[in-house]
N, C-alpha and C. Protein backbone atom coordinates (compact mmCIF):
# COMPACT_ATOMS: atom_id res chain seq x y z
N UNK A 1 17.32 9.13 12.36
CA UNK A 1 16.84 10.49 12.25
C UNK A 1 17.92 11.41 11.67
N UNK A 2 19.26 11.05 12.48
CA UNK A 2 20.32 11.90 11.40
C UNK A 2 20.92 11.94 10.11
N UNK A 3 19.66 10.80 9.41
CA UNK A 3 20.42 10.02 8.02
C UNK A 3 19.57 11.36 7.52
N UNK A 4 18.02 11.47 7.81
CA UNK A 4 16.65 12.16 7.07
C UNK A 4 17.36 13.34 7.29
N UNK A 5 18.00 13.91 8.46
CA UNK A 5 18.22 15.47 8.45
C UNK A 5 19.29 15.74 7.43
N UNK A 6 20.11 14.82 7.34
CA UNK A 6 21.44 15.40 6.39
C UNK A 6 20.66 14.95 4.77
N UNK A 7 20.28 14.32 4.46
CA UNK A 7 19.36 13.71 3.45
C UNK A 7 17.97 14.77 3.06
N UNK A 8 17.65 15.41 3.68
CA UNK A 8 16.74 16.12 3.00
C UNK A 8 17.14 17.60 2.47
N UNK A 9 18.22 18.36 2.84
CA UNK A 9 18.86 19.50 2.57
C UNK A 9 18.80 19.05 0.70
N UNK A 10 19.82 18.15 1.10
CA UNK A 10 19.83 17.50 -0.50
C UNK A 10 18.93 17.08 -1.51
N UNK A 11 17.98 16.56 -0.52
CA UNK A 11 16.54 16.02 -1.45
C UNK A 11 15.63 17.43 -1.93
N UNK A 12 15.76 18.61 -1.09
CA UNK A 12 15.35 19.67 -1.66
C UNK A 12 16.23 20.18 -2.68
N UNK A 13 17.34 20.11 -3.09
CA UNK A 13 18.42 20.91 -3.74
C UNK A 13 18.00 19.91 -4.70
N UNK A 14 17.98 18.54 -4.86
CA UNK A 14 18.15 17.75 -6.34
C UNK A 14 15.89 17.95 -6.39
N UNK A 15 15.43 18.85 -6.07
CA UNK A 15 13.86 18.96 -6.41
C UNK A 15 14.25 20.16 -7.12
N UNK A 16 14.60 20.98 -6.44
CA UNK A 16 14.65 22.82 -6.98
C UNK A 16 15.88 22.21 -8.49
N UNK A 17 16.98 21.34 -8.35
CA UNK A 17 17.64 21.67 -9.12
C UNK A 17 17.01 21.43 -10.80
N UNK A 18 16.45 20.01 -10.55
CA UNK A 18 15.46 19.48 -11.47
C UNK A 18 14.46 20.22 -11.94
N UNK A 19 13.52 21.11 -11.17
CA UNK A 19 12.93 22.11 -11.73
C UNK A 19 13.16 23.40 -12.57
N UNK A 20 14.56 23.71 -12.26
CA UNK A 20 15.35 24.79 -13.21
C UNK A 20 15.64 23.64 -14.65
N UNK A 21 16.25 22.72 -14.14
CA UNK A 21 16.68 21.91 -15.23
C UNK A 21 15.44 21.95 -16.33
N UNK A 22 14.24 21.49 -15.81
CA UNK A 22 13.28 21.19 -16.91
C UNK A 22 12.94 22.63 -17.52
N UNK A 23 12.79 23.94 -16.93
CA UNK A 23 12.73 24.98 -17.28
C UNK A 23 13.84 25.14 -18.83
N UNK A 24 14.89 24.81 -18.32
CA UNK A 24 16.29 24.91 -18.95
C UNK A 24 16.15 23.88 -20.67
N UNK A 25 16.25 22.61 -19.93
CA UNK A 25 15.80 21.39 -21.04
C UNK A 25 15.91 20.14 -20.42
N UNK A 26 14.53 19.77 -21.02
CA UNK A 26 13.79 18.75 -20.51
C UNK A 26 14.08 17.55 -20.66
N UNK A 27 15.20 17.45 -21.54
CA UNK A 27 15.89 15.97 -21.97
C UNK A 27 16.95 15.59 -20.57
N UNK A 28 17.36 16.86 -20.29
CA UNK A 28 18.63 16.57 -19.23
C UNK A 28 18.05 15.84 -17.96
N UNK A 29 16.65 16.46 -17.89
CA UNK A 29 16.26 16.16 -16.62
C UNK A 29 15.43 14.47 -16.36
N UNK A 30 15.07 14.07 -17.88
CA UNK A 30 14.71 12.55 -18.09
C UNK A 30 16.46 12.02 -18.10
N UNK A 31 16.89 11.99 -18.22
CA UNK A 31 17.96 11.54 -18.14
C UNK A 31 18.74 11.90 -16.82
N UNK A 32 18.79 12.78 -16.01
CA UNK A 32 18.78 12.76 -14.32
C UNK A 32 18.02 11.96 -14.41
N UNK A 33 16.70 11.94 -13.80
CA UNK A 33 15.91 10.70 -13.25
C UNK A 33 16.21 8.94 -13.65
N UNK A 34 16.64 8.96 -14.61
CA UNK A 34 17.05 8.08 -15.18
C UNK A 34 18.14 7.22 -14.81
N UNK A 35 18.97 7.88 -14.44
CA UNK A 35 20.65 8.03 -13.20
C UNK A 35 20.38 7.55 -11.93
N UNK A 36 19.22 8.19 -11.65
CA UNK A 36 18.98 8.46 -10.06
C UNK A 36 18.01 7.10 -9.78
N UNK A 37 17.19 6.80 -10.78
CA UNK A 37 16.42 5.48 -10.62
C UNK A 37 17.56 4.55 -10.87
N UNK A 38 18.28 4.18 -11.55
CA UNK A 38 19.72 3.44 -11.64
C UNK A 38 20.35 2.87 -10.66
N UNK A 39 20.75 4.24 -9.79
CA UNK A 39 22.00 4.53 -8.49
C UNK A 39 20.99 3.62 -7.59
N UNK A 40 19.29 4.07 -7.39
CA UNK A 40 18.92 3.47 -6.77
C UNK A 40 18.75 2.04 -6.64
N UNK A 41 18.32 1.94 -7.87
CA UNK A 41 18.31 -0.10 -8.39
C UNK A 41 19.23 -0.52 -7.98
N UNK A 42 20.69 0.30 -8.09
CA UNK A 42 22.04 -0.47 -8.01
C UNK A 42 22.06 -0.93 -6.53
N UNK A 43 21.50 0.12 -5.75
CA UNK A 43 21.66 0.38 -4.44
C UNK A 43 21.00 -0.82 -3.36
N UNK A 44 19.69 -0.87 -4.26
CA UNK A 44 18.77 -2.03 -3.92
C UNK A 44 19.71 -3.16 -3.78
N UNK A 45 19.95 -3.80 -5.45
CA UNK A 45 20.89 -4.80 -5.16
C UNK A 45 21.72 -5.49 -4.33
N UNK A 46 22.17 -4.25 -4.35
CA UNK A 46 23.68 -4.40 -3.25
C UNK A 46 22.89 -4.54 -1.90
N UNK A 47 21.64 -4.32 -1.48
CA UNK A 47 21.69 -4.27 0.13
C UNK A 47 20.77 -5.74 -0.18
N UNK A 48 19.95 -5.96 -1.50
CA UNK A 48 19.80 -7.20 -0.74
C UNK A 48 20.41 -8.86 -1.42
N UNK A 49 21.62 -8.52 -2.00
CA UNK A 49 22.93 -9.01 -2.17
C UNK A 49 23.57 -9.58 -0.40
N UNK A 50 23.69 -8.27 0.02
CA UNK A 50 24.25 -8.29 1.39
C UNK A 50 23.26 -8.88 2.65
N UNK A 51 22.23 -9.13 2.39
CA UNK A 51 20.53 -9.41 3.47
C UNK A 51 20.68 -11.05 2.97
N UNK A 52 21.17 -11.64 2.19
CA UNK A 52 21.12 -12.99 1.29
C UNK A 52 22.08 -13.73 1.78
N UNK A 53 23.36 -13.11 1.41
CA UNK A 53 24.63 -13.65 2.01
C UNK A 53 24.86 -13.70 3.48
N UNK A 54 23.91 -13.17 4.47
CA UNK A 54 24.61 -12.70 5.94
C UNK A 54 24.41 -13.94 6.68
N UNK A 55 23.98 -14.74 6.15
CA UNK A 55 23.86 -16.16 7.06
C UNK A 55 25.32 -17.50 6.93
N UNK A 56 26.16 -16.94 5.59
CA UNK A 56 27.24 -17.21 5.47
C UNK A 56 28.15 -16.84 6.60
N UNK A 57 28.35 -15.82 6.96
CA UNK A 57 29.17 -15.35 8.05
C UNK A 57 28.81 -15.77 9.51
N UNK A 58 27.60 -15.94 9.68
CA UNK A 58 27.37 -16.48 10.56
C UNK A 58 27.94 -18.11 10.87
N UNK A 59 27.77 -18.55 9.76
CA UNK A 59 28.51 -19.90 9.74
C UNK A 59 29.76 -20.35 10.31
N UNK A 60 30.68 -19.07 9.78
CA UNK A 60 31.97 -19.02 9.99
C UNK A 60 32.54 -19.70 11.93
N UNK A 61 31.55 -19.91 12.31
CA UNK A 61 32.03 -20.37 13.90
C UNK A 61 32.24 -19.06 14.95
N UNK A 62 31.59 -18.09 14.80
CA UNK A 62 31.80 -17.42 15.38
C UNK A 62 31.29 -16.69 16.77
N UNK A 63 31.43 -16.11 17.66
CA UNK A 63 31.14 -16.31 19.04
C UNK A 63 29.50 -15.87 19.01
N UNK A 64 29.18 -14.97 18.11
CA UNK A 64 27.68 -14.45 18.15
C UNK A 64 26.70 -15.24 17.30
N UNK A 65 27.57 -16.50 16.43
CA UNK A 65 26.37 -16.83 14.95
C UNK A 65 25.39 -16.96 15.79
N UNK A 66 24.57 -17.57 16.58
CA UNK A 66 23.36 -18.39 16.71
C UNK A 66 22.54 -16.58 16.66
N UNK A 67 23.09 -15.70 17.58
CA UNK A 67 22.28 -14.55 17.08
C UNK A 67 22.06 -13.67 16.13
N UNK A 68 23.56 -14.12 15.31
CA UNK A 68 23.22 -13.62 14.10
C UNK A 68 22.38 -14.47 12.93
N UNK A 69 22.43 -15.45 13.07
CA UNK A 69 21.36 -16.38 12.34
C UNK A 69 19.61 -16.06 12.42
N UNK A 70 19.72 -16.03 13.51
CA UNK A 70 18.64 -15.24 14.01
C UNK A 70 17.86 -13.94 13.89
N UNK A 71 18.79 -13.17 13.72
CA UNK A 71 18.60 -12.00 13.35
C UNK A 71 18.90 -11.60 11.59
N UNK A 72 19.16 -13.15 10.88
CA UNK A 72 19.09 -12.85 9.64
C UNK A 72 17.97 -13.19 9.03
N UNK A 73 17.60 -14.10 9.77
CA UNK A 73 16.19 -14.80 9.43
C UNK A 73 15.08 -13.74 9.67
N UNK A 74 15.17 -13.07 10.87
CA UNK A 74 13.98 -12.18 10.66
C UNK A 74 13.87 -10.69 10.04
N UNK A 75 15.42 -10.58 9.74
CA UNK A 75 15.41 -9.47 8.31
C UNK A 75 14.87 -10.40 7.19
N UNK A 76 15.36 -11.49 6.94
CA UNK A 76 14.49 -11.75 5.90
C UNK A 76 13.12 -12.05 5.75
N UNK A 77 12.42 -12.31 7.01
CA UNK A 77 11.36 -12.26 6.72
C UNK A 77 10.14 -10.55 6.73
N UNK A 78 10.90 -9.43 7.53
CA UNK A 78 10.90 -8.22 7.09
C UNK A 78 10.89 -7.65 5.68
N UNK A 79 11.88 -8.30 5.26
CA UNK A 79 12.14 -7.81 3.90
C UNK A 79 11.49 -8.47 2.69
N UNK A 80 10.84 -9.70 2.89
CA UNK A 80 9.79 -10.40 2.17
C UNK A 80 8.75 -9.80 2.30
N UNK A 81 8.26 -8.97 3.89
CA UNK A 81 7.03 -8.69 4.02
C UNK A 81 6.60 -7.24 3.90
N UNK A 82 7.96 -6.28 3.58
CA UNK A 82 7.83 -5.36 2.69
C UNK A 82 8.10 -5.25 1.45
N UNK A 83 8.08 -6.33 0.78
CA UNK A 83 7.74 -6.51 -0.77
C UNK A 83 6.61 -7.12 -0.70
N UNK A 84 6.00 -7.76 -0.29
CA UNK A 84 4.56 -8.09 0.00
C UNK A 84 3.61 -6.98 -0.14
N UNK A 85 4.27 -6.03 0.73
CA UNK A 85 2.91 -4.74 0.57
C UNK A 85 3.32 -3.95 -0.10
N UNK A 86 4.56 -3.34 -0.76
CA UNK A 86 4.74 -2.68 -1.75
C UNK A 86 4.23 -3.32 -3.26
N UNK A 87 4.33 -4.37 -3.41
CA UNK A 87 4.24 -5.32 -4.71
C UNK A 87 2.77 -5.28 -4.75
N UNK A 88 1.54 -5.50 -3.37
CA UNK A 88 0.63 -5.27 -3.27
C UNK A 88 -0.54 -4.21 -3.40
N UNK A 89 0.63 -3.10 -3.22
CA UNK A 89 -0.17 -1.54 -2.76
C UNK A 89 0.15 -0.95 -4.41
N UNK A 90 1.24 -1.49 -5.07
CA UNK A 90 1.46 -0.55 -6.31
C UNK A 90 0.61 -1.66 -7.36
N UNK A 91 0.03 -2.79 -7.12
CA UNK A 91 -1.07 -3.66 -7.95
C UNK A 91 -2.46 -2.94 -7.56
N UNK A 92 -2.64 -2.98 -6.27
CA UNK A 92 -3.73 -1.56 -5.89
C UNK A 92 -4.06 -0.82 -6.38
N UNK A 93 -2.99 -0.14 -6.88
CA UNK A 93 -3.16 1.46 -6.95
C UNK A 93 -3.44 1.14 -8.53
N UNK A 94 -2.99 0.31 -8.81
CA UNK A 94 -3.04 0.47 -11.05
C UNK A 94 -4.15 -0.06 -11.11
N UNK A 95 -4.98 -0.99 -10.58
CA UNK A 95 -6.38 -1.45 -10.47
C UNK A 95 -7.12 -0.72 -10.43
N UNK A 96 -7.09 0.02 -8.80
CA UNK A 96 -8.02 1.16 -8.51
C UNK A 96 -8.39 2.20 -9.62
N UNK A 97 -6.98 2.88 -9.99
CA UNK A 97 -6.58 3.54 -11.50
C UNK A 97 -7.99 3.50 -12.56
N UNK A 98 -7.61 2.47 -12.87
CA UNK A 98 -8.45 2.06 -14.04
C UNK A 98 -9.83 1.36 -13.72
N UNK A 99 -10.37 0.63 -13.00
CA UNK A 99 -11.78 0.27 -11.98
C UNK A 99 -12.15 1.63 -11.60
N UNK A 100 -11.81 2.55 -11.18
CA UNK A 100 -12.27 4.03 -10.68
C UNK A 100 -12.50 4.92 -11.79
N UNK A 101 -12.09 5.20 -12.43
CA UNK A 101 -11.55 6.16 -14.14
C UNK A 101 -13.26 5.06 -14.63
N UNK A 102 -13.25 4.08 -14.76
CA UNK A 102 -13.87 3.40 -15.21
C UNK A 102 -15.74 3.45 -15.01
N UNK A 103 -15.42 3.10 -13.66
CA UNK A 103 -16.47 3.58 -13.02
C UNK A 103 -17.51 4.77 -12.70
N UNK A 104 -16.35 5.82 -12.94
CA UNK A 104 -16.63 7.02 -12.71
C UNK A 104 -17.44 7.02 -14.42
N UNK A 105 -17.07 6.82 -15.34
CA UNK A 105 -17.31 6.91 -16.85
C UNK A 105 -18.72 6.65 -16.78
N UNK A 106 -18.71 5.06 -16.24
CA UNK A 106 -19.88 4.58 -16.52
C UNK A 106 -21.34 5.18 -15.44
N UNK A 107 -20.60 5.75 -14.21
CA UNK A 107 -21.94 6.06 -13.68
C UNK A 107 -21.96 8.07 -14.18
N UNK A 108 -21.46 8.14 -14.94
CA UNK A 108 -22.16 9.62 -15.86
C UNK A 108 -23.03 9.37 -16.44
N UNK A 109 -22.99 8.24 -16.87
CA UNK A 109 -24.03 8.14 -17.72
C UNK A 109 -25.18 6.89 -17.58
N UNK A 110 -24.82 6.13 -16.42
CA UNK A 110 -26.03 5.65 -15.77
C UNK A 110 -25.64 6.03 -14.24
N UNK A 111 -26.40 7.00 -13.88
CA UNK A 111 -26.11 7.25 -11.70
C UNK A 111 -26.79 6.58 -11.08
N UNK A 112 -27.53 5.53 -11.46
CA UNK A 112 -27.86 3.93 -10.72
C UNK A 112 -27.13 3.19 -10.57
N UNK A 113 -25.95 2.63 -11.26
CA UNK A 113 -25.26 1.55 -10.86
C UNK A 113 -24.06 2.14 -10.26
N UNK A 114 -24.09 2.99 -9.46
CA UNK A 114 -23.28 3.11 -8.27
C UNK A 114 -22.62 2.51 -7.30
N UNK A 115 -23.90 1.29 -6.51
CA UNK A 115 -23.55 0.29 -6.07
C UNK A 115 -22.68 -0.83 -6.69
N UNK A 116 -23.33 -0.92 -7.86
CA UNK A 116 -22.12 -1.86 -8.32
C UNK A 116 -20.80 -1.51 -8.86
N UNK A 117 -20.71 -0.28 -9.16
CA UNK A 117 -19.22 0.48 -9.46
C UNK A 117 -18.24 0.16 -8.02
N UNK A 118 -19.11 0.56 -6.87
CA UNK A 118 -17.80 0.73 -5.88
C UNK A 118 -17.79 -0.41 -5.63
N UNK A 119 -18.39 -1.85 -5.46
CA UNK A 119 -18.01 -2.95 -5.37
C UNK A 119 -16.94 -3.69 -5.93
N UNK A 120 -17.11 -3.20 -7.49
CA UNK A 120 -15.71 -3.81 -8.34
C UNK A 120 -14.83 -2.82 -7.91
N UNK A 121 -14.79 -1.12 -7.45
CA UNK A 121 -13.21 -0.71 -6.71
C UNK A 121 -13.36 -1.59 -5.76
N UNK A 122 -13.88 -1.53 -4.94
CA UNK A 122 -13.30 -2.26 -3.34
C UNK A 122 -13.19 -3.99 -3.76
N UNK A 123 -12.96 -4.37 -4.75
CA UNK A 123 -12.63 -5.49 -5.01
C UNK A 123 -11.23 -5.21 -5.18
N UNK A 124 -10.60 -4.52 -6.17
CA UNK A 124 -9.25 -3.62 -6.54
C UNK A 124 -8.34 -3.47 -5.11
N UNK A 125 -9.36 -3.04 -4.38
CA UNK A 125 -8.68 -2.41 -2.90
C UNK A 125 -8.53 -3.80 -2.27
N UNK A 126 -9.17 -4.95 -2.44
CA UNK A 126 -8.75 -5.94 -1.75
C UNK A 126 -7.65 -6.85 -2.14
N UNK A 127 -6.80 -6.05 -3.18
CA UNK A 127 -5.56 -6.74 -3.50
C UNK A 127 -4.43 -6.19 -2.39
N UNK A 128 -4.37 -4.99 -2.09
CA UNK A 128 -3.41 -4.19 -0.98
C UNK A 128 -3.96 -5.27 0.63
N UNK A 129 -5.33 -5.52 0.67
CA UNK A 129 -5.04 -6.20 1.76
C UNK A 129 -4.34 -7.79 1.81
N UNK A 130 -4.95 -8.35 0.74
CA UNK A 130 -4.13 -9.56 0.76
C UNK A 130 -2.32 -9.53 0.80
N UNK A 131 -2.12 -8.57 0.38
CA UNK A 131 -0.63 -8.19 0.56
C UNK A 131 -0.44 -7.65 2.27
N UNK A 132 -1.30 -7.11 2.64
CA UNK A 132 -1.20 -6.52 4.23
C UNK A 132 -1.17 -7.99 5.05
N UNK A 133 -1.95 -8.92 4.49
CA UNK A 133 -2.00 -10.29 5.10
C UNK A 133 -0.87 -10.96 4.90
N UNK A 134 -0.46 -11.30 4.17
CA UNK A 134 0.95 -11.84 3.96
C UNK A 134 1.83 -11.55 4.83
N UNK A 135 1.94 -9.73 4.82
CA UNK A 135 3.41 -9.23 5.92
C UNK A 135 3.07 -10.03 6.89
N UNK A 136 2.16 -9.41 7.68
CA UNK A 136 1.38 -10.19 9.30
C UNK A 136 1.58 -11.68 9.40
N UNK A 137 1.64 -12.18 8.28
CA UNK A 137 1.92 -13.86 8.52
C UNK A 137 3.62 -13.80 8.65
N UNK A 138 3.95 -12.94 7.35
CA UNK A 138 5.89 -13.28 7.83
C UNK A 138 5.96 -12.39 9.04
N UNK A 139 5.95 -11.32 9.30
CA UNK A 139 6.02 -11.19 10.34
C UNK A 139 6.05 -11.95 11.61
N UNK A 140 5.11 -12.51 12.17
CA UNK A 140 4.22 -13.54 12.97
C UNK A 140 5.67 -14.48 13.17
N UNK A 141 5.97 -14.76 11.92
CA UNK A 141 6.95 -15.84 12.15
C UNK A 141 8.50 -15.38 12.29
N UNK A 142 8.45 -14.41 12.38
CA UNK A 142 9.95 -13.92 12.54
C UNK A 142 10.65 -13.86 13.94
């Protein structure tokens, strides 16, 4: 909770600052975001660089491995099972996107096949659950 409180002062200051920026010029501010998606990728890496390797140390003979083994295994299966539903929910959402946009097109101009419009979305929508299923299985096993 004290990461979000010191972390959002800032997350408002780099929103407001970005909004003057684009006012200002709009190249600077694709190029902030650009930085900032970067720092983040980099950031990614590195933590799951560090989530990969932690079962090495455990090895080392040390008085806690068996719980740290343990407790690496079920970060990793955490961390499989939130790429599961992120990888899932953002295939969702670009489906839905375009099946919906789509749908919507086609029942302007026929408002009978309604039924079958929302069937092919909620087909779309059943990609986020098969990803919701997955976590629940790694999970389960963690």
């Amino acid at each position: 909770m004290t990461t979000w409180l010191i972390a959002a002062p800032l997350l408002v200051a780099g929103c407001l600052a970005g909004v003057w920026l684009r006012r200002r010029r709009p190249s600077t501010v694709l190029r902030a975001v650009l930085a900032v998606n970067g720092l983040l990728l980099v950031g990614a890496l590195v933590l799951l660089v560090l989530a990969t390797t932690a079962p090495e140390a455990a090895a080392t003979g040390l008085p806690h491995a068996a719980a740290a083994t343990t407790s690496s295994a079920s970060g990793a299966a955490l961390l499989g099972a939130a790429i599961a539903v992120a990888g899932s929910s953002i295939g969702a959402a670009i489906a839905v996107a375009y099946t919906g946009s789509a749908a919507l097109a086609a029942m302007s101009e026929r408002p009978e096949i309604f039924g079958r419009a929302m069937v092919i979305v909620g087909l779309a929508e059943g990609i986020a659950i098969y990803g919701l299923i997955v976590s629940v299985i790694l999970i389960g096993r963690a």
